[in-house]
Protein backbone atom coordinates (compact mmCIF):
# COMPACT_ATOMS: atom_id res chain seq x y z
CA UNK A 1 -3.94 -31.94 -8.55
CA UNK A 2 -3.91 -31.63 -12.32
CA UNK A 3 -6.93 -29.93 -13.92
CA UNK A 4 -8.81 -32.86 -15.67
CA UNK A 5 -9.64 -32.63 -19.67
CA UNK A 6 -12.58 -31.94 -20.49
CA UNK A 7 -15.32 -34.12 -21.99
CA UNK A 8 -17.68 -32.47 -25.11
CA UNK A 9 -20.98 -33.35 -22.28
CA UNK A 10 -19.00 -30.17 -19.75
CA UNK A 11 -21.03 -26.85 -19.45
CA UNK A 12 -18.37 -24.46 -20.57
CA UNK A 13 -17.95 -21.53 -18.74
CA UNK A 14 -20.73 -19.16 -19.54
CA UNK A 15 -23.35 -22.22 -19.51
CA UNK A 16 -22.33 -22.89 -15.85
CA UNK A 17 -22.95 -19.18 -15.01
CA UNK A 18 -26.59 -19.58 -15.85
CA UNK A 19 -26.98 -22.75 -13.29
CA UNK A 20 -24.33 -21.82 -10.59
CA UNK A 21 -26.48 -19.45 -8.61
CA UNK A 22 -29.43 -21.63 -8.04
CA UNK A 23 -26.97 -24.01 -7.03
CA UNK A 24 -25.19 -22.03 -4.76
CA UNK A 25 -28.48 -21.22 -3.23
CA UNK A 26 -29.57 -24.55 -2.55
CA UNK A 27 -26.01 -25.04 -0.74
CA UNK A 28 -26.12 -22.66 1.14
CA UNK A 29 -29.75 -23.54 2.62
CA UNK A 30 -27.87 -26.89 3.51
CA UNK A 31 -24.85 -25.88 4.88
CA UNK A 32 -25.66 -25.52 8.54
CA UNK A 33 -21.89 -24.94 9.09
CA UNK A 34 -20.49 -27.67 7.37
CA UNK A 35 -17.31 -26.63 4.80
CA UNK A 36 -18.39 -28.43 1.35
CA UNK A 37 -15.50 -29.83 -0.91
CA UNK A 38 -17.90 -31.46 -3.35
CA UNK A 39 -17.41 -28.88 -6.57
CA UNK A 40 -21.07 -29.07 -7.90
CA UNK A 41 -19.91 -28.18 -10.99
CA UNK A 42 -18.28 -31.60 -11.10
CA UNK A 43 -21.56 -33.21 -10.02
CA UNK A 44 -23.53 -31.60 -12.95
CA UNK A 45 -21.15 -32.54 -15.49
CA UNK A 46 -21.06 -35.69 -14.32
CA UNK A 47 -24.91 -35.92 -14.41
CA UNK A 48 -24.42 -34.55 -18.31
CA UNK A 49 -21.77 -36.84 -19.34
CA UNK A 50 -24.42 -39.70 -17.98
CA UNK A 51 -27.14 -38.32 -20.30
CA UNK A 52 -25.36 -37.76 -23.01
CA UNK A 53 -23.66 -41.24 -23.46
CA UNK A 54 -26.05 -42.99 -21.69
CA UNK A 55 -24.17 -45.25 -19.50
CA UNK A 56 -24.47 -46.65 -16.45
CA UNK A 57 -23.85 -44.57 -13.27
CA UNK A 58 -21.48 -46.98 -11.86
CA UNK A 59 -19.35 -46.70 -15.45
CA UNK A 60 -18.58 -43.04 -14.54
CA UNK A 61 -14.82 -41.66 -15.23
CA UNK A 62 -12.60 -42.14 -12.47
CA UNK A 63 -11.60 -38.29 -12.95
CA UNK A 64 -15.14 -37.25 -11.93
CA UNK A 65 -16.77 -37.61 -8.65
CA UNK A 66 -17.66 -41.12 -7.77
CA UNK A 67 -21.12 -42.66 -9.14
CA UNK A 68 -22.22 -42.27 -5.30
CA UNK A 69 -21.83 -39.21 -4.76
CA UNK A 70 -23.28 -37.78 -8.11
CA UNK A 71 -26.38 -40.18 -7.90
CA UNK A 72 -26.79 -38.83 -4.32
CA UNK A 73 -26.79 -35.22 -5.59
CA UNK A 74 -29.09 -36.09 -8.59
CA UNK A 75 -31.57 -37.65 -6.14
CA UNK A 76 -31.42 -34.91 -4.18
CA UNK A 77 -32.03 -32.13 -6.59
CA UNK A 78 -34.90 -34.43 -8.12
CA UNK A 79 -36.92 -34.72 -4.66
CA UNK A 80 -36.60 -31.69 -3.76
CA UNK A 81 -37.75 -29.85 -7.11
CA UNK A 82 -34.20 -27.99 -7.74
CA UNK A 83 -33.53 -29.61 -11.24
CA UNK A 84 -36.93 -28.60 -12.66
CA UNK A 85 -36.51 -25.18 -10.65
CA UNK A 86 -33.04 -24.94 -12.79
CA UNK A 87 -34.87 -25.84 -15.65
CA UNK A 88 -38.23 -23.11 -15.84
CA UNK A 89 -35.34 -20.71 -14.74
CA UNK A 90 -33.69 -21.23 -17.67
CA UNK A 91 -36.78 -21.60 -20.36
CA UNK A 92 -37.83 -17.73 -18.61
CA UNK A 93 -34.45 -16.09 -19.29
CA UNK A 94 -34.76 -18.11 -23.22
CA UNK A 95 -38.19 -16.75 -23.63
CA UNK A 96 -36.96 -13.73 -22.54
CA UNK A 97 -34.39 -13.29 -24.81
CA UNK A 98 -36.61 -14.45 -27.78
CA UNK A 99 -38.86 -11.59 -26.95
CA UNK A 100 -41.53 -13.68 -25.79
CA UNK A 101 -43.32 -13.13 -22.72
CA UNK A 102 -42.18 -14.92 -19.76
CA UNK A 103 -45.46 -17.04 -19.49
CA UNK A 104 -46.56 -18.43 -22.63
CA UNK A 105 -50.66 -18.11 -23.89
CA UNK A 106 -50.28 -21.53 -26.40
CA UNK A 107 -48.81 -25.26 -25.99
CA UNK A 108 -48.02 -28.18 -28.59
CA UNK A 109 -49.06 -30.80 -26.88
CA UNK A 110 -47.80 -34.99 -27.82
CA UNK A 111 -46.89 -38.21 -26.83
CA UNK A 112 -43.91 -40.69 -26.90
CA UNK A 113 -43.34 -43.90 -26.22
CA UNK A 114 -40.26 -45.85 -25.01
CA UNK A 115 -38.72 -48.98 -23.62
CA UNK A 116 -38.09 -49.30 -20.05
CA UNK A 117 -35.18 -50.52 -18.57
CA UNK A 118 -35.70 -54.29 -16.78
CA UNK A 119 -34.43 -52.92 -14.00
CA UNK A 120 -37.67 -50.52 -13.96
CA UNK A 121 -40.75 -52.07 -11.24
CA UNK A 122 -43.28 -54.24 -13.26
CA UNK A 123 -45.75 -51.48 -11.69
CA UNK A 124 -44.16 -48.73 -13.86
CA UNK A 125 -44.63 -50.25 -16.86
CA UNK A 126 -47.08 -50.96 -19.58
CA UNK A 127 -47.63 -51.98 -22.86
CA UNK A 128 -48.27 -49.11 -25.94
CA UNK A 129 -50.40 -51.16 -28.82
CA UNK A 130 -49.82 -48.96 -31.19
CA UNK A 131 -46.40 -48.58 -30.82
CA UNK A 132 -46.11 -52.22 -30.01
CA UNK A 133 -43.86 -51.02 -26.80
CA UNK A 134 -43.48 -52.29 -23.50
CA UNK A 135 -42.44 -49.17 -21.45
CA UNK A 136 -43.41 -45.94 -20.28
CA UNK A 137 -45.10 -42.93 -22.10
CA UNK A 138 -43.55 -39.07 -21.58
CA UNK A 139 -46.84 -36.63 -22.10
CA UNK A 140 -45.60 -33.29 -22.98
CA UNK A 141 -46.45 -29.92 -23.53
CA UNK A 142 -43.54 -27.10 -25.12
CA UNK A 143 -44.06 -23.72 -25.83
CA UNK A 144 -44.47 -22.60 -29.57
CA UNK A 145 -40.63 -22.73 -29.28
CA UNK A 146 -40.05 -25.78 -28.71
CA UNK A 147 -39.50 -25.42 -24.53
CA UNK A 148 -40.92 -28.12 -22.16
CA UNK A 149 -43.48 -26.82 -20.46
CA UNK A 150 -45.10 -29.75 -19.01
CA UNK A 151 -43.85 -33.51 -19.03
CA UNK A 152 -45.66 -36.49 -17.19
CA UNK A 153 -44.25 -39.99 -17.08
CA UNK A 154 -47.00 -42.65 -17.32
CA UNK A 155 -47.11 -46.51 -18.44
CA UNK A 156 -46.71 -46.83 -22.24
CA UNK A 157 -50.61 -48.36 -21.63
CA UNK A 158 -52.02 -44.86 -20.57
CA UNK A 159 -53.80 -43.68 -24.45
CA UNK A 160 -52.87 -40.35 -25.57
CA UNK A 161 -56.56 -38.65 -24.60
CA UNK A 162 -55.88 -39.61 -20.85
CA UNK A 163 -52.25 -38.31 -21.03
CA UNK A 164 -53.64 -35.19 -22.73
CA UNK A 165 -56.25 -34.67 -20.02
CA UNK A 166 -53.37 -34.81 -17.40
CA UNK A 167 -50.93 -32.57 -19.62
CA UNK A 168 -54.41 -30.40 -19.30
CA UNK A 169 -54.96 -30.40 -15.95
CA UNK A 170 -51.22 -29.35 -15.31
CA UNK A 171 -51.17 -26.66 -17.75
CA UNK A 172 -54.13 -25.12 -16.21
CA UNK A 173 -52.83 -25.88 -12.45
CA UNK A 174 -49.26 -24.46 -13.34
CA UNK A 175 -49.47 -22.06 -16.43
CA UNK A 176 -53.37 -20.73 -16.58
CA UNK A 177 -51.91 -18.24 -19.07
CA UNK A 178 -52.16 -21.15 -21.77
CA UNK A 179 -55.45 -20.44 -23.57
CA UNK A 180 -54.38 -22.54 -26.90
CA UNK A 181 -53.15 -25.89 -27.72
CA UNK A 182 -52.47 -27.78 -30.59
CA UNK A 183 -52.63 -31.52 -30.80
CA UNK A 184 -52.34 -34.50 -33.91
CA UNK A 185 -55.68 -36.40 -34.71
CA UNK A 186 -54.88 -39.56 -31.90
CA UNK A 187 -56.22 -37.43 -29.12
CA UNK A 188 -60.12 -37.40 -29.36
CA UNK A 189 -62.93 -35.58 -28.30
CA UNK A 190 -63.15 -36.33 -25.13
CA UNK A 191 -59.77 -35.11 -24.41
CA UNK A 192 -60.42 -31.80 -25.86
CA UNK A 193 -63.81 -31.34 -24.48
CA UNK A 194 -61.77 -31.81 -21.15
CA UNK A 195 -59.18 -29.03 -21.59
CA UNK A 196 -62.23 -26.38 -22.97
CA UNK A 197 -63.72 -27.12 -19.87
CA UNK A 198 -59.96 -25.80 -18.66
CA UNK A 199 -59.94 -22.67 -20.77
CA UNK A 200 -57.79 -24.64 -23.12
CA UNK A 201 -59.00 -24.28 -26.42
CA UNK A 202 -57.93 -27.69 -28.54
CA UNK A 203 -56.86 -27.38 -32.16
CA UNK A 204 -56.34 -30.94 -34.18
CA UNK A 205 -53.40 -30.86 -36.69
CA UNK A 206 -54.32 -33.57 -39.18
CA UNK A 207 -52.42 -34.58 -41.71
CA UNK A 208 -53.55 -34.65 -44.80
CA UNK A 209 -54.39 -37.85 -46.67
CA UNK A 210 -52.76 -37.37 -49.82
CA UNK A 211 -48.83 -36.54 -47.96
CA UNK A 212 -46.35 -39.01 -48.52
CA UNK A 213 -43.44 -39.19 -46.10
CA UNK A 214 -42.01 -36.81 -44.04
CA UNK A 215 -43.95 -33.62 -44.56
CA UNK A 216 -43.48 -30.78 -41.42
CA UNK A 217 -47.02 -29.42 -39.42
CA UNK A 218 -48.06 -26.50 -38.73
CA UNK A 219 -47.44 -25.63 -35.38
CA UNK A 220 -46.22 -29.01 -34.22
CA UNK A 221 -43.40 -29.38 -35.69
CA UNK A 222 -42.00 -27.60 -32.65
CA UNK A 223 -43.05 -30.75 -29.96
CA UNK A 224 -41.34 -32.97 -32.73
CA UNK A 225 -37.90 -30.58 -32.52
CA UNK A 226 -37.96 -31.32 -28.62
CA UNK A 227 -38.23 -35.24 -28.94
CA UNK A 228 -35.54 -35.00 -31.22
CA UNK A 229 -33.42 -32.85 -29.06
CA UNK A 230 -34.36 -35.53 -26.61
CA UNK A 231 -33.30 -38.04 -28.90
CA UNK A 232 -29.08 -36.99 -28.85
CA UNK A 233 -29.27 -37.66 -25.43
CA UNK A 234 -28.38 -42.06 -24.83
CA UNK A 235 -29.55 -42.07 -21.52
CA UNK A 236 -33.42 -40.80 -23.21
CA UNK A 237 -33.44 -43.56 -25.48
CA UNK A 238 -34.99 -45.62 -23.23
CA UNK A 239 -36.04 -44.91 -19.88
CA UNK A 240 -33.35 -45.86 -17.84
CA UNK A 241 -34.58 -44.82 -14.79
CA UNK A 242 -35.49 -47.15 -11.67
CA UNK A 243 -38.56 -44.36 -10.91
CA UNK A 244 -40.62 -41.90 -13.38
CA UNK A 245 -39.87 -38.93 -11.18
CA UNK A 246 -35.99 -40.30 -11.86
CA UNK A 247 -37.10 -40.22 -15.53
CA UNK A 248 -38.77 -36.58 -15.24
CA UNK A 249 -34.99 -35.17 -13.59
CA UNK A 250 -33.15 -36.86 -16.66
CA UNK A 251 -35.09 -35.12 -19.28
CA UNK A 252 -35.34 -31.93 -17.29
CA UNK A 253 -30.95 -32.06 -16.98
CA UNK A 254 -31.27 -32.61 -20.96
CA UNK A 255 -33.03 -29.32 -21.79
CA UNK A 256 -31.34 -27.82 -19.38
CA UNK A 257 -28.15 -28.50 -21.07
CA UNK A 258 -29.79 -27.57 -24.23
CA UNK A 259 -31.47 -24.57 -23.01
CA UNK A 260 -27.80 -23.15 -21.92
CA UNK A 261 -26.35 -23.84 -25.34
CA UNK A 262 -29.39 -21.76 -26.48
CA UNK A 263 -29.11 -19.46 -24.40
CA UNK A 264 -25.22 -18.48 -24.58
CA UNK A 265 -24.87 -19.34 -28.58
CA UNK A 266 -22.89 -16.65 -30.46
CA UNK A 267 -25.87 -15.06 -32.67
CA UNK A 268 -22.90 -14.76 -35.30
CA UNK A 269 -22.75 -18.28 -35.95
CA UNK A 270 -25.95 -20.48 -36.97
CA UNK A 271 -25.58 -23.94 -34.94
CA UNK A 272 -27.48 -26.93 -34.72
CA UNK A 273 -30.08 -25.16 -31.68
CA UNK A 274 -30.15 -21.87 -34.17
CA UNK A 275 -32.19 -23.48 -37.55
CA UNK A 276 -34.85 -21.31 -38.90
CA UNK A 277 -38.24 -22.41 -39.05
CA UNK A 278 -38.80 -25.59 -41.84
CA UNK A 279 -40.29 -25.04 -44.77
CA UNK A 280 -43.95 -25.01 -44.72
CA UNK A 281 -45.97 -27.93 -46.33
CA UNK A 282 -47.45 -27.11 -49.84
């Protein structure tokens, strides 16, 4: 069979290194004596290559496995927790090789709303008055790099305080080594009242009055990097997804891809994951 060319969404060689073992591991749990022939490697490109243009599965390239089985696997790895295992593997070994600590001590924490796909249950769905959006809302928390540490899928109805209390309660339930958090002035009081009681102590990051247009904040500049890292990813314009836990294995397969990039960049070369920090606001 001829080798297949490959599409600009493939992990290249060293990027599938860093996801191959878990992988391998989560095989072999399943074998129970059966040979496999499906190449996983195939599978997770395939999943990539969905993400990254943002079509449907069924429009897949004949020359990768069929829509079935790669929407079988993705399933699979989503119920089961192996996509977001893949995932916090690979923000520990960036952390680690930013000289940060493993577990992090401080979280940017935001919102964003976006459409939902008609295909999506009614139940799933709400409506975001500010944003004037009928969707869903992704609550996140990164790391002061920019790493998703957290990430709920709600109805675009849920405000940004009750997110923020259940981006709270996870941090503290998941990562009590968070102590610090930064947050823009639409969550209120009650939401940070709610994380102190948490050992999460709240900082708002206003902007200031007199700033026209695009000016970078401190500190949470870095949640804005990860939506727009999320935002060169089709498939994460809306939420395509039939189920918010379908939504939740989508983004995590997006920073996983970007965390490999990251993670196996030549130092030599600056790319578009290597910018140094913006310039801060005067």
């Amino acid at each position: 069979m001829t080798e297949r060319r490959a599409y600009p969404s493939d992990l290249k060689d060293d990027q599938w290194q860093l996801v191959e073992p878990l992988l391998l591991e989560w095989r072999a749990a399943r074998a129970e004596g059966r040979v496999p022939t499906t190449d996983l490697r195939e599978v997770v490109n395939a999943i990539l290559y969905v993400a990254r243009t943002g079509i449907a599965w069924r429009y897949l390239p004949h020359d990768l496995p069929p829509h079935t089985t790669v929407y079988g696997y993705f399933q699979a790895w989503e119920a089961d927790g192996t996509a977001e295992e893949i995932h916090n593997t690979l923000r520990e070994q960036l952390r680690r090789k930013k000289g940060r600590r493993i577990l992090p001590t401080a979280a940017v924490i935001d919102a964003q709303s976006v459409k939902a796909s008609p295909n999506a249950p009614d139940a799933t769905q709400g409506y975001d008055g500010g944003k004037k959006v009928k969707g869903r809302k992704r609550h996140i928390a990164t790391d002061t790099l920019g790493l998703l540490l957290v990430l709920i899928i709600t109805t675009a109805g849920v405000q940004d305080t009750n997110g923020g209390k259940l981006v709270a309660d996870e941090l503290a339930a998941t990562l009590p080594t968070v102590t610090k958090a930064w947050v823009d002035a639409g969550y209120k009081s009650k939401m940070i009242a709610h994380a102190a009681g948490l050992g999460i102590s709240v900082e708002v990051v206003s902007r200031d009055a007199e700033q026209k247009g695009f000016v970078v904040q401190k500190v949470r500049w870095r949640v804005e990097q990860t939506f727009g890292i999320m935002s060169r990813y089709r498939r994460l314009h809306r939420d395509y997804e039939a189920l918010p836990s379908r939504s939740r294995s989508m983004i995590h397969w997006a920073m996983v891809n970007s965390m490999s990039h990251r993670l196996t960049a030549d130092p030599n070369k600056v790319g578009q994951y290597l910018h140094s920090r913006p310039p801060a606001a005067t």
